[in-house]
Protein backbone atom coordinates (compact mmCIF):
# COMPACT_ATOMS: atom_id res chain seq x y z
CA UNK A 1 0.00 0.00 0.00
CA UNK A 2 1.41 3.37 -1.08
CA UNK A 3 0.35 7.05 -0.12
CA UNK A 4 1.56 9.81 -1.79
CA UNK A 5 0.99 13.24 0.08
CA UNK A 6 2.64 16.44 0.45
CA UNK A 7 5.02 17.37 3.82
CA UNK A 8 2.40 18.81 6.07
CA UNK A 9 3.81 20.51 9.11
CA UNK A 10 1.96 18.52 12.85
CA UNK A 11 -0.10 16.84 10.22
CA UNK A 12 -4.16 16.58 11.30
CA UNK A 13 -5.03 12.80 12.79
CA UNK A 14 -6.82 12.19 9.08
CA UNK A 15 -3.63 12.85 7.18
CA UNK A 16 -1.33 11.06 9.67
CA UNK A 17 -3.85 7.77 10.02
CA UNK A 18 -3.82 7.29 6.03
CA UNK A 19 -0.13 7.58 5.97
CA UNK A 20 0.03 4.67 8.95
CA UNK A 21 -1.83 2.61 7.02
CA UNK A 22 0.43 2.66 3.85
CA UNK A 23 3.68 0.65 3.80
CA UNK A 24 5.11 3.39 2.01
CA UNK A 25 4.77 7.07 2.14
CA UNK A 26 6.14 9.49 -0.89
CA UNK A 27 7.21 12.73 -0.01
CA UNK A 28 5.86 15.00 -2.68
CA UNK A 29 7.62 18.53 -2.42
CA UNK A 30 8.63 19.14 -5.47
CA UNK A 31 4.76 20.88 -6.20
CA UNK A 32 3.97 24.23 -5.82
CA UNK A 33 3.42 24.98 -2.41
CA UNK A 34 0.22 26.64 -1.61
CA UNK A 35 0.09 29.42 1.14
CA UNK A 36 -4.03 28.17 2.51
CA UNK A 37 -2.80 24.97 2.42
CA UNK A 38 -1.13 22.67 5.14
CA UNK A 39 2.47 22.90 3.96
CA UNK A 40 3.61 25.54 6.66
CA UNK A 41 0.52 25.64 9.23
CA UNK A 42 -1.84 23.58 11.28
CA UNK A 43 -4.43 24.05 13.62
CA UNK A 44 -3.63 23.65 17.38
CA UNK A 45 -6.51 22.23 19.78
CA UNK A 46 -6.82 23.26 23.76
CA UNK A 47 -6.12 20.14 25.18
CA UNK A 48 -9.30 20.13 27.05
CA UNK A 49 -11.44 21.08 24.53
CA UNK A 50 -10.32 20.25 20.85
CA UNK A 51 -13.14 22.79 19.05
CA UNK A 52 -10.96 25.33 21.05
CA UNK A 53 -8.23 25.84 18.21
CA UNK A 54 -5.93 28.60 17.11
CA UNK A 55 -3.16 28.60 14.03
CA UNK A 56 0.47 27.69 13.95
CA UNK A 57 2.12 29.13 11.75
CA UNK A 58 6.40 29.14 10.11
CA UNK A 59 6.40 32.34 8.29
CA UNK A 60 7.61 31.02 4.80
CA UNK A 61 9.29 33.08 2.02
CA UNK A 62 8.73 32.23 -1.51
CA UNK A 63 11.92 32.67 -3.50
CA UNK A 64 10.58 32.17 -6.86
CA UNK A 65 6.95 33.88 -5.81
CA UNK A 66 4.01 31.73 -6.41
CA UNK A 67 5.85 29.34 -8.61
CA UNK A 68 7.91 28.10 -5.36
CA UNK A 69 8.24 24.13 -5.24
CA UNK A 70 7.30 23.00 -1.48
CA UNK A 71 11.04 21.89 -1.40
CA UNK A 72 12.02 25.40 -2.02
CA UNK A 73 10.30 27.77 0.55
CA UNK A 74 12.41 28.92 3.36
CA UNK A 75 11.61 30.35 6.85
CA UNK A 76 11.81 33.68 7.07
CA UNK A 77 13.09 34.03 10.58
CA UNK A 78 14.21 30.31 11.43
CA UNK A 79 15.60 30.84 15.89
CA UNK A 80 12.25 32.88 15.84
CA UNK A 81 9.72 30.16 14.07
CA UNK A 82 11.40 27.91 16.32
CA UNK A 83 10.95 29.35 19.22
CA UNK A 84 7.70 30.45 19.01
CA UNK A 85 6.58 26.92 17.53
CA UNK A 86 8.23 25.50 20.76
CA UNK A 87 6.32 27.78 22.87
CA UNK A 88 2.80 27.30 21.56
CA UNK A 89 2.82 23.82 21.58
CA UNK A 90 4.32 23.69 25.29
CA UNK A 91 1.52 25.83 25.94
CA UNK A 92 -1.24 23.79 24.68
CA UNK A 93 -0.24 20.04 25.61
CA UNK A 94 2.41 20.58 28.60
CA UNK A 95 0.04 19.72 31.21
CA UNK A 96 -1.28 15.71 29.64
CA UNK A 97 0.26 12.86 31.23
CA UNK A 98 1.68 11.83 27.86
CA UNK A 99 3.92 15.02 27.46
CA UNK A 100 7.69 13.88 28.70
CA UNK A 101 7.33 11.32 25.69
CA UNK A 102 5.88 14.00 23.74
CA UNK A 103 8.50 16.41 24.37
CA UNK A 104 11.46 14.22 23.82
CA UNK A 105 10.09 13.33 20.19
CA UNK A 106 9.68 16.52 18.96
CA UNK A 107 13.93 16.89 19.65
CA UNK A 108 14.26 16.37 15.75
CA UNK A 109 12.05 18.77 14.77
CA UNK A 110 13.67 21.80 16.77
CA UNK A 111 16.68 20.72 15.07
CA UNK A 112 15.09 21.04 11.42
CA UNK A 113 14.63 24.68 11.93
CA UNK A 114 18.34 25.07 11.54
CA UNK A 115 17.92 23.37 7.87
CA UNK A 116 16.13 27.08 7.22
CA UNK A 117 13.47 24.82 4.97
CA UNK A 118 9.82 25.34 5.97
CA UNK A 119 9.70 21.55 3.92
CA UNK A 120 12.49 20.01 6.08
CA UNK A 121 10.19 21.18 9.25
CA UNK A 122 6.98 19.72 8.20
CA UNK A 123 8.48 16.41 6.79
CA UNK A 124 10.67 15.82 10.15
CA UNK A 125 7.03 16.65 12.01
CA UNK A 126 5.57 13.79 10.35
CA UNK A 127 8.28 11.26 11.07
CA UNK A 128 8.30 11.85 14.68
CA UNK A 129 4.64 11.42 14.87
CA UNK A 130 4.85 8.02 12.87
CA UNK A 131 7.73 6.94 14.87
CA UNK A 132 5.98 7.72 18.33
CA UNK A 133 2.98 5.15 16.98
CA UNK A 134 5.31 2.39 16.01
CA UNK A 135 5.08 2.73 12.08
CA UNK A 136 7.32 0.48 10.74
CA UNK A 137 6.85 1.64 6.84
CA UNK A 138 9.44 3.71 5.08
CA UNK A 139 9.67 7.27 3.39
CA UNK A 140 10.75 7.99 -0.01
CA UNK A 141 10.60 11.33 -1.97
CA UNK A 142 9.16 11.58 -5.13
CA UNK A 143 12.15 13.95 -6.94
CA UNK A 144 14.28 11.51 -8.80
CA UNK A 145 11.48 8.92 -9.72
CA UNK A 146 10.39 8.75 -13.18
CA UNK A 147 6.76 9.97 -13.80
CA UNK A 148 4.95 11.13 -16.59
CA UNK A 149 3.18 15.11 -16.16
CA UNK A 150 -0.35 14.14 -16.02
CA UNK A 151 -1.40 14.24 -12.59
CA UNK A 152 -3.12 10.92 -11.54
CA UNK A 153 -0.32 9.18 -13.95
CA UNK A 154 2.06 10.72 -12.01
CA UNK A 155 0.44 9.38 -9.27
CA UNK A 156 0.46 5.83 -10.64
CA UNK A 157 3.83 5.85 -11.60
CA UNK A 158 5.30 6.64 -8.15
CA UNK A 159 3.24 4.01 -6.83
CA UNK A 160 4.48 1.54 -9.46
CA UNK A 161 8.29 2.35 -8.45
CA UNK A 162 7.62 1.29 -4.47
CA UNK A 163 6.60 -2.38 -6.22
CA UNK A 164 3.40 -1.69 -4.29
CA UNK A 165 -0.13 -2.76 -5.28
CA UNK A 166 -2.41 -0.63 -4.01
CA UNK A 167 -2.25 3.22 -3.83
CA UNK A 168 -4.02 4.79 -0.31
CA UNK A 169 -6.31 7.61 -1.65
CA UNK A 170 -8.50 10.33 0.48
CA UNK A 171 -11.44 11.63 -0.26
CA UNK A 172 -9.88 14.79 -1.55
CA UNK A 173 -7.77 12.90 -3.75
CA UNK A 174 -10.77 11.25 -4.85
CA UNK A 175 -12.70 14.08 -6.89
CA UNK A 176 -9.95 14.26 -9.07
CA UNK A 177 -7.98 11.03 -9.62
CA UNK A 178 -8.67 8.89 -13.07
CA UNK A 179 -8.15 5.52 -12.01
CA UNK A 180 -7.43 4.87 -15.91
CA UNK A 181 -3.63 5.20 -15.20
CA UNK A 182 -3.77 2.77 -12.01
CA UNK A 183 -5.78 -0.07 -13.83
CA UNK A 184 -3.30 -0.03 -16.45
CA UNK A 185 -0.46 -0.85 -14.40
CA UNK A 186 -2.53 -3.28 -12.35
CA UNK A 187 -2.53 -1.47 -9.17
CA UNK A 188 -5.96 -1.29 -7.10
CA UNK A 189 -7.03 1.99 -5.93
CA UNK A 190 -7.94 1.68 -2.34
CA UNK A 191 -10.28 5.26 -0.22
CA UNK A 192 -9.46 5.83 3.15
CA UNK A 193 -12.34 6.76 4.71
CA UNK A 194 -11.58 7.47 8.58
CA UNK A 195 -14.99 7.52 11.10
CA UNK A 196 -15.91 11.27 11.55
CA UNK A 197 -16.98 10.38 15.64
CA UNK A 198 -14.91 10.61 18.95
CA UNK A 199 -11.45 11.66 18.44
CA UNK A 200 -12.17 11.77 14.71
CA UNK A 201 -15.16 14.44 15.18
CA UNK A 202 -12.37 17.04 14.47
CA UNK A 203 -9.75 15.13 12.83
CA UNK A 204 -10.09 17.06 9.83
CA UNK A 205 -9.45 20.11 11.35
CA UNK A 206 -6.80 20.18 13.71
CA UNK A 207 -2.57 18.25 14.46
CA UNK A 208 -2.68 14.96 15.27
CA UNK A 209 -0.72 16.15 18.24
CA UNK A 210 -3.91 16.63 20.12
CA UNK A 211 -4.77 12.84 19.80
CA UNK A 212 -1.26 11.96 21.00
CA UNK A 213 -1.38 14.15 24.24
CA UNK A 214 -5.27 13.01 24.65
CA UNK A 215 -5.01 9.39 24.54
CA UNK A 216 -0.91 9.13 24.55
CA UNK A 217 1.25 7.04 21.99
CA UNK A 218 0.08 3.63 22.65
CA UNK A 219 -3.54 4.19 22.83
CA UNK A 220 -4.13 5.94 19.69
CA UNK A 221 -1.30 3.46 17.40
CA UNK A 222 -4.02 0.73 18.68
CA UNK A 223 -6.89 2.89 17.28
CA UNK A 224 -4.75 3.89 13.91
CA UNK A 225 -4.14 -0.31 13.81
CA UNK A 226 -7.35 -1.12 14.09
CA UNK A 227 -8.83 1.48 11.31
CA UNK A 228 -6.00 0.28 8.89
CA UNK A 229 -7.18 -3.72 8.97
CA UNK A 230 -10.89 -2.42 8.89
CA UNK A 231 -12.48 -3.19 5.47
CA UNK A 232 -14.55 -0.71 6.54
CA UNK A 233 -12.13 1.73 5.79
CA UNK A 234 -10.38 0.67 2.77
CA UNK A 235 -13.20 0.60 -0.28
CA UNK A 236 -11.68 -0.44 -3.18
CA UNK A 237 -12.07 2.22 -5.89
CA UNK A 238 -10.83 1.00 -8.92
């Protein structure tokens, strides 16, 4: 099972809980990044309250203006995005149970800031989070593969290069992808389709981080498990 999805930085639970149940996740950054998208931001949730939310932010520059490739935007103030980043999240999940493991995780992701890369950031925030759950899949980037333009072939083709048989779409992905390109290389097209109640009521919305200090490492890898074996989850598309 392959996804292929763009660095996001504290990724929301949805995005994190597809990429847990691929074997293989493709970095795409070499797309234009998008300033109202995920790349650079996310959406932090009180602890106690997870409608309660407010925005993190890296304040990103765009070298080459709106034509920027993900991989190419840089943080325009990189001790300063790193210490406030530090600071809000303290803030908001400091006081569960499950912060000293917490904490200690997000060690690689301070360190990123020194890269200057708002990408490098947002990638190394995903890791950590898949790491703390016990993901045991690996991480490729999609620069250096070979792909044809079109978008869902593209798609295909990166999918076909992991040796993989199915490729992990959500239901974004879904209004746009022509399975055409998939069939033809004999690879299913599987929707993840997460449940939309209890911790997932504002999964959409907001880090996965909030799950993690909520129900700690161990508690929600058993919930992420148990969504990725349900057929309930994975409809085949194609």
């Amino acid at each position: 099972m392959c996804a292929v999805h763009q660095p996001n930085l504290f990724p929301r639970l949805t995005t994190l809980a597809k990429l847990f149940a691929a074997d293989t996740w493709i970095v795409l950054d070499d797309v234009q990044f998008t300033r109202r998208d995920y790349q650079h931001r996310t959406r932090l949730a009180a602890l106690s309250d997870p409608d309660r939310t407010r925005w993190l932010s890296i304040p990103t520059h765009l070298p080459q203006g709106r034509q920027t490739a993900i991989r190419d935007a840089l943080i325009a103030d990189p001790a300063s995005a790193r210490r406030r980043t530090e600071a809000m999240i303290r803030q908001e999940y400091r006081t569960s149970p499950h912060w000293p493991a917490l904490q200690a995780a997000l060690e690689p992701v301070w360190a990123a800031f020194d890269t200057g890369r708002t990408a490098t950031v947002a990638e190394a925030s995903t890791r950590i989070l898949l790491d703390l759950l016990g993901w045991n899949g690996r991480v490729l980037t999609a620069v250096g593969l070979p792909t044809r333009p079109e978008r869902s072939e593209r798609l295909a083709d990166l999918t076909a290069a992991t040796g993989a048989g199915a490729y992990l779409c959500g239901t974004g992905g879904m209004t746009y992808l022509n399975a055409a390109p998939f069939t033809a290389r004999g690879i299913a097209v599987a929707l993840f389709l997460p449940p939309t109640t209890g911790i997932w009521a504002t999964a959409r919305r907001v880090t996965a981080l909030w799950a993690l200090a909520h129900l700690g490492p161990d508690a929600l890898a058993a919930r992420l498990r148990v969504l990725a074996s349900s057929p309930d989850s994975l409809e085949a598309a194609a």
